[in-house]
Protein backbone atom coordinates (compact mmCIF):
# COMPACT_ATOMS: atom_id res chain seq x y z
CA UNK A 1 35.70 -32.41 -20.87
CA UNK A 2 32.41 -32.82 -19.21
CA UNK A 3 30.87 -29.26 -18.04
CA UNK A 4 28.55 -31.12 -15.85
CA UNK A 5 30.74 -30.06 -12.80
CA UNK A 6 31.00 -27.08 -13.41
CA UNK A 7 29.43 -24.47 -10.97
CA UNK A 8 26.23 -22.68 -12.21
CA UNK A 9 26.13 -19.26 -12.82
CA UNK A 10 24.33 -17.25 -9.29
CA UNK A 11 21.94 -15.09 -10.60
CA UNK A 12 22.32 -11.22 -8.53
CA UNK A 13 20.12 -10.81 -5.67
CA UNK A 14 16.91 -9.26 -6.42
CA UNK A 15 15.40 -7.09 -4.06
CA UNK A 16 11.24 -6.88 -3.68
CA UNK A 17 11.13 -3.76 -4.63
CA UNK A 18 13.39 -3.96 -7.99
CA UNK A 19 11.15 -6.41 -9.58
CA UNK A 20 10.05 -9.90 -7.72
CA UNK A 21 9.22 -13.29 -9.61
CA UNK A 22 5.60 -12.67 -8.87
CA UNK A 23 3.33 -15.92 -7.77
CA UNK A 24 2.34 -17.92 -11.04
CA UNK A 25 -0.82 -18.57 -9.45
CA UNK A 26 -3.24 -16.28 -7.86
CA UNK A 27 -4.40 -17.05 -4.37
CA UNK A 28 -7.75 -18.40 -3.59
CA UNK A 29 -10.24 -16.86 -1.71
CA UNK A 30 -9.22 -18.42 1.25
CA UNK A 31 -5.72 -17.15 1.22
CA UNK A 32 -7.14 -13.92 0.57
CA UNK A 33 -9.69 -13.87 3.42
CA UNK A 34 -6.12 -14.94 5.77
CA UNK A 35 -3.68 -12.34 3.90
CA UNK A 36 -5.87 -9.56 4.96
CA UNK A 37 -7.38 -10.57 8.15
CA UNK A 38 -3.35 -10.91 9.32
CA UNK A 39 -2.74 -7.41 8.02
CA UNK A 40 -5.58 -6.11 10.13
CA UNK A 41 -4.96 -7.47 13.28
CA UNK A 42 -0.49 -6.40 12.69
CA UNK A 43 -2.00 -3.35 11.48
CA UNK A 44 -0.99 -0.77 14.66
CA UNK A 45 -0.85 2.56 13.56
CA UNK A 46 -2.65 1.82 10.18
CA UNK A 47 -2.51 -1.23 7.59
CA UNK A 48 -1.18 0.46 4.78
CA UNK A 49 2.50 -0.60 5.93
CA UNK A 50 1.78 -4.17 6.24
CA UNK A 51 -0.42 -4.60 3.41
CA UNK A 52 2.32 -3.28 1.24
CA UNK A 53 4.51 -5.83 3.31
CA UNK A 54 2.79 -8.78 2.28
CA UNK A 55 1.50 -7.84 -0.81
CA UNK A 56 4.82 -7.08 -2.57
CA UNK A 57 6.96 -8.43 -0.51
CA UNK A 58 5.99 -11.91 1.86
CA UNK A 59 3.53 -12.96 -1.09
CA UNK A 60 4.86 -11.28 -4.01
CA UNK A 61 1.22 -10.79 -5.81
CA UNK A 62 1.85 -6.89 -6.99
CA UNK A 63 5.16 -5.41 -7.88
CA UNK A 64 6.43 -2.21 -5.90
CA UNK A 65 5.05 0.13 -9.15
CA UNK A 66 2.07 -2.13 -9.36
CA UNK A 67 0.95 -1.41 -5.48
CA UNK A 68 2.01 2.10 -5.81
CA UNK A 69 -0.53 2.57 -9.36
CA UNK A 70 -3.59 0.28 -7.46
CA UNK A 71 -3.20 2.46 -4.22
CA UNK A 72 -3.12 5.51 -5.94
CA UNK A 73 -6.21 4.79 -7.93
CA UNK A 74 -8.02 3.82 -4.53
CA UNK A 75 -6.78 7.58 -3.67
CA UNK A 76 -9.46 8.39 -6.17
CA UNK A 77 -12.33 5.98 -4.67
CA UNK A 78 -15.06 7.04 -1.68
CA UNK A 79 -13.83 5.61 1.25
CA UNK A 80 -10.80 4.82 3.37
CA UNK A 81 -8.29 3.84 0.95
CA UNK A 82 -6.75 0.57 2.42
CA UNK A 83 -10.65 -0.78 1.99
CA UNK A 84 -10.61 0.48 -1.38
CA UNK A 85 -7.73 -1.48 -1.44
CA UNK A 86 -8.31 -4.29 -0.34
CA UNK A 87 -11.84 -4.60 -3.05
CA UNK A 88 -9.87 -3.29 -5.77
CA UNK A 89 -6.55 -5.87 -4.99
CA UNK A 90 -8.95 -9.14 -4.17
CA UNK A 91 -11.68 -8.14 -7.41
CA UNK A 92 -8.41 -7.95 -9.91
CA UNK A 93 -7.05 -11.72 -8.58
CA UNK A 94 -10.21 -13.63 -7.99
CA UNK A 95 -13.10 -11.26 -9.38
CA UNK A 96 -16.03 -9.80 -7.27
CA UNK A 97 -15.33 -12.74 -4.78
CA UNK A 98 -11.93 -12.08 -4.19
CA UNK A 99 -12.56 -8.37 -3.15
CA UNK A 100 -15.53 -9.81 -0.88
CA UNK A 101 -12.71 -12.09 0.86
CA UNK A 102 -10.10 -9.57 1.26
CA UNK A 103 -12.29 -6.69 2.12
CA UNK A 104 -14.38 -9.40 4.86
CA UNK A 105 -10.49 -10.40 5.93
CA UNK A 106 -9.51 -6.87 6.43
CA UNK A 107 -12.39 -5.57 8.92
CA UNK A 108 -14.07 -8.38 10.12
CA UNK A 109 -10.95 -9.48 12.80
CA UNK A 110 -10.66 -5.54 14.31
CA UNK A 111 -14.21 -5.11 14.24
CA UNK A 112 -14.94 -8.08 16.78
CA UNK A 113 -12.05 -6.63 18.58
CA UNK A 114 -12.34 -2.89 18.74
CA UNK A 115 -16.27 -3.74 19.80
CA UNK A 116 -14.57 -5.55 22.78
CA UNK A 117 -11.83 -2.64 23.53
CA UNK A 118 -14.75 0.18 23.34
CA UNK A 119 -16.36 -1.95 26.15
CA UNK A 120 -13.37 -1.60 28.23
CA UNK A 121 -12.66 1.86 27.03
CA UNK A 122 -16.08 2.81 28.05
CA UNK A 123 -15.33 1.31 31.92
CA UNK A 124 -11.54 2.47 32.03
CA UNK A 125 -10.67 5.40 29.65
CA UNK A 126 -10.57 7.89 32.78
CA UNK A 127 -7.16 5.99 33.83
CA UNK A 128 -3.76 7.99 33.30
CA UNK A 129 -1.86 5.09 32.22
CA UNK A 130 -3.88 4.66 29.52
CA UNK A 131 -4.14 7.95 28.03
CA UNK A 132 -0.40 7.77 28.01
CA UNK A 133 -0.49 4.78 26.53
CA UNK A 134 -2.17 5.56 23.11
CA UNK A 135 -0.01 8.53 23.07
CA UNK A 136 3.30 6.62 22.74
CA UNK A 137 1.11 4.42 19.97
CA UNK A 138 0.33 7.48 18.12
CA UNK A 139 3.96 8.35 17.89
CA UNK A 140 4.69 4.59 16.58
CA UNK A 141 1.56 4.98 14.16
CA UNK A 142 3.10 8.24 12.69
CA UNK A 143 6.39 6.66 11.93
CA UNK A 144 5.12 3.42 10.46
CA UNK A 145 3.93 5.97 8.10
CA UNK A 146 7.10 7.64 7.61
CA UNK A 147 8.48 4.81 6.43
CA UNK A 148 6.33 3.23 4.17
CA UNK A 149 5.77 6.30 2.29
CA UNK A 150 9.71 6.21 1.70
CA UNK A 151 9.33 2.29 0.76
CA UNK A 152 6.48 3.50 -1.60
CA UNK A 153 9.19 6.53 -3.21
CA UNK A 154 11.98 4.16 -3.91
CA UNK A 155 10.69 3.20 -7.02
CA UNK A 156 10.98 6.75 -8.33
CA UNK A 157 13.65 7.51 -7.22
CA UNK A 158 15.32 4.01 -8.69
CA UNK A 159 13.84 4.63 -12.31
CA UNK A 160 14.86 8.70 -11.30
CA UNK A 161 11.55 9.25 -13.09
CA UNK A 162 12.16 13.31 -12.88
CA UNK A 163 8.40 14.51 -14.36
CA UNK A 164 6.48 11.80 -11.68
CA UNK A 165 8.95 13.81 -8.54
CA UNK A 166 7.72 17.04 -9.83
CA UNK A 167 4.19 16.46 -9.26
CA UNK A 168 4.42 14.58 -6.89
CA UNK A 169 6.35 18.04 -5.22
CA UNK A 170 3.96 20.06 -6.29
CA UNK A 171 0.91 18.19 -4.77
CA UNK A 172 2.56 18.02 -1.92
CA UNK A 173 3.34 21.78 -1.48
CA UNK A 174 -0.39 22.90 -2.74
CA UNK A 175 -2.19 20.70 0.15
CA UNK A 176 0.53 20.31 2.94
CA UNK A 177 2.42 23.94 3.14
CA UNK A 178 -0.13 26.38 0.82
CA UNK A 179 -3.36 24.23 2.36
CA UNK A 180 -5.31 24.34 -0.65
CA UNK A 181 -8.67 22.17 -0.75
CA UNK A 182 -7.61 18.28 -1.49
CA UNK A 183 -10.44 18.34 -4.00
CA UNK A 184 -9.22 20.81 -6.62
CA UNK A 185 -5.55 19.94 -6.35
CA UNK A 186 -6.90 16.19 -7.26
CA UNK A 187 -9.11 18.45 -10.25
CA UNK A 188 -5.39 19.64 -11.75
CA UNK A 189 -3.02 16.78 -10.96
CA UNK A 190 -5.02 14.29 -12.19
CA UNK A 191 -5.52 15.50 -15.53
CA UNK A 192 -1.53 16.83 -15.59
CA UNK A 193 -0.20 13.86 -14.46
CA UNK A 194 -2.43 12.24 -17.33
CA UNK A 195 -1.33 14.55 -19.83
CA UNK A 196 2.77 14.51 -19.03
CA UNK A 197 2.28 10.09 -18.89
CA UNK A 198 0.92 10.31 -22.33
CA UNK A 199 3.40 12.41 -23.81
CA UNK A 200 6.47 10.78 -22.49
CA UNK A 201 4.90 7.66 -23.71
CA UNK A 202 4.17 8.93 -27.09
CA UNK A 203 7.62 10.59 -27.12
CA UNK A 204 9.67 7.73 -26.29
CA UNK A 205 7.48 5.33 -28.77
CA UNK A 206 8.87 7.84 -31.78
């Protein structure tokens, strides 16, 4: 009997952030330059939440681990870290180019735009309704935040990768309740988190 007619197998859904098939081929610089310059100018209350949007999961160009390891090593970088980003994301796709195109898509849009708004600003910031105004988009900015630090957590969480939620714990306790310097936290965890990677690795591989 013919198996022809038989109905195919469904694979399980996949979410984003478990794994996605991952483009086969890397966008051009174009695509780049429009992928960032979009991300900018949805980007109220920061980019970070829509660049991880479209990076992992619209485009599918990093996995969730993947844009957690790149962001964190932009962490690391001079400069605001969604511009380190955005070099570091477009230089490992299309080379030095590629980082030119993301990191020209990223500011160039709210740069022509916040020069306009500062214009404005300058004639009208006096006005009540405005002041009240950025203060309800402060509140939005802060939980756009919330969340995609969660989104960013799953993956730990998933994988219940116990030694990666203790430091990341402890980092946050020394700089958000004890207050200590960001500098030499970065001077201890870095090295630690190093050292505990290594071991696992070389643990498991035995």
């Amino acid at each position: 009997m013919s198996t022809d007619s038989a109905p195919a197998a469904q694979e399980p859904d996949r979410e984003p952030d478990q794994g996605p098939d991952l483009a086969d081929v890397p966008p051009g610089l174009a695509a780049l330059f429009v992928a960032f310059a979009r991300m900018s100018l949805a980007g109220f209350g920061g980019v970070l939440v829509f660049a991880r949007h479209a990076i992992v999961e619209q485009h599918r160009w990093m996995t969730a681990d993947e844009f957690n390891e790149t962001f964190a090593l932009c962490h690391f970088l001079p400069g605001p870290n969604i511009v380190n980003l955005s070099m570091v994301f477009g230089a490992r796709l299309r080379g030095l180019a590629g980082g030119v195109a993301a990191f020209a898509g990223l500011l160039l849009p709210p740069t022509l735009i916040m020069t306009v708004l500062a214009i404005i600003y300058a004639h009208f910031g006096d006005l009540d309704v405005l002041r009240r105004s950025l203060g309800g988009i402060s509140c939005a900015a802060v939980g756009l935040l919330i969340a995609v630090v969660l989104r960013m957590m799953t993956p730990l969480f998933k994988r219940i990768d116990v030694v990666a939620l203790i430091l990341m714990l402890g980092v946050f306790l020394a700089i958000g309740v004890l207050r200590l310097p960001l500098q030499a936290v970065l001077l201890v965890a870095v090295p630690v988190s190093i050292g505990a990677t290594y071991f696992l690795r070389r643990k498991v591989a035995a």
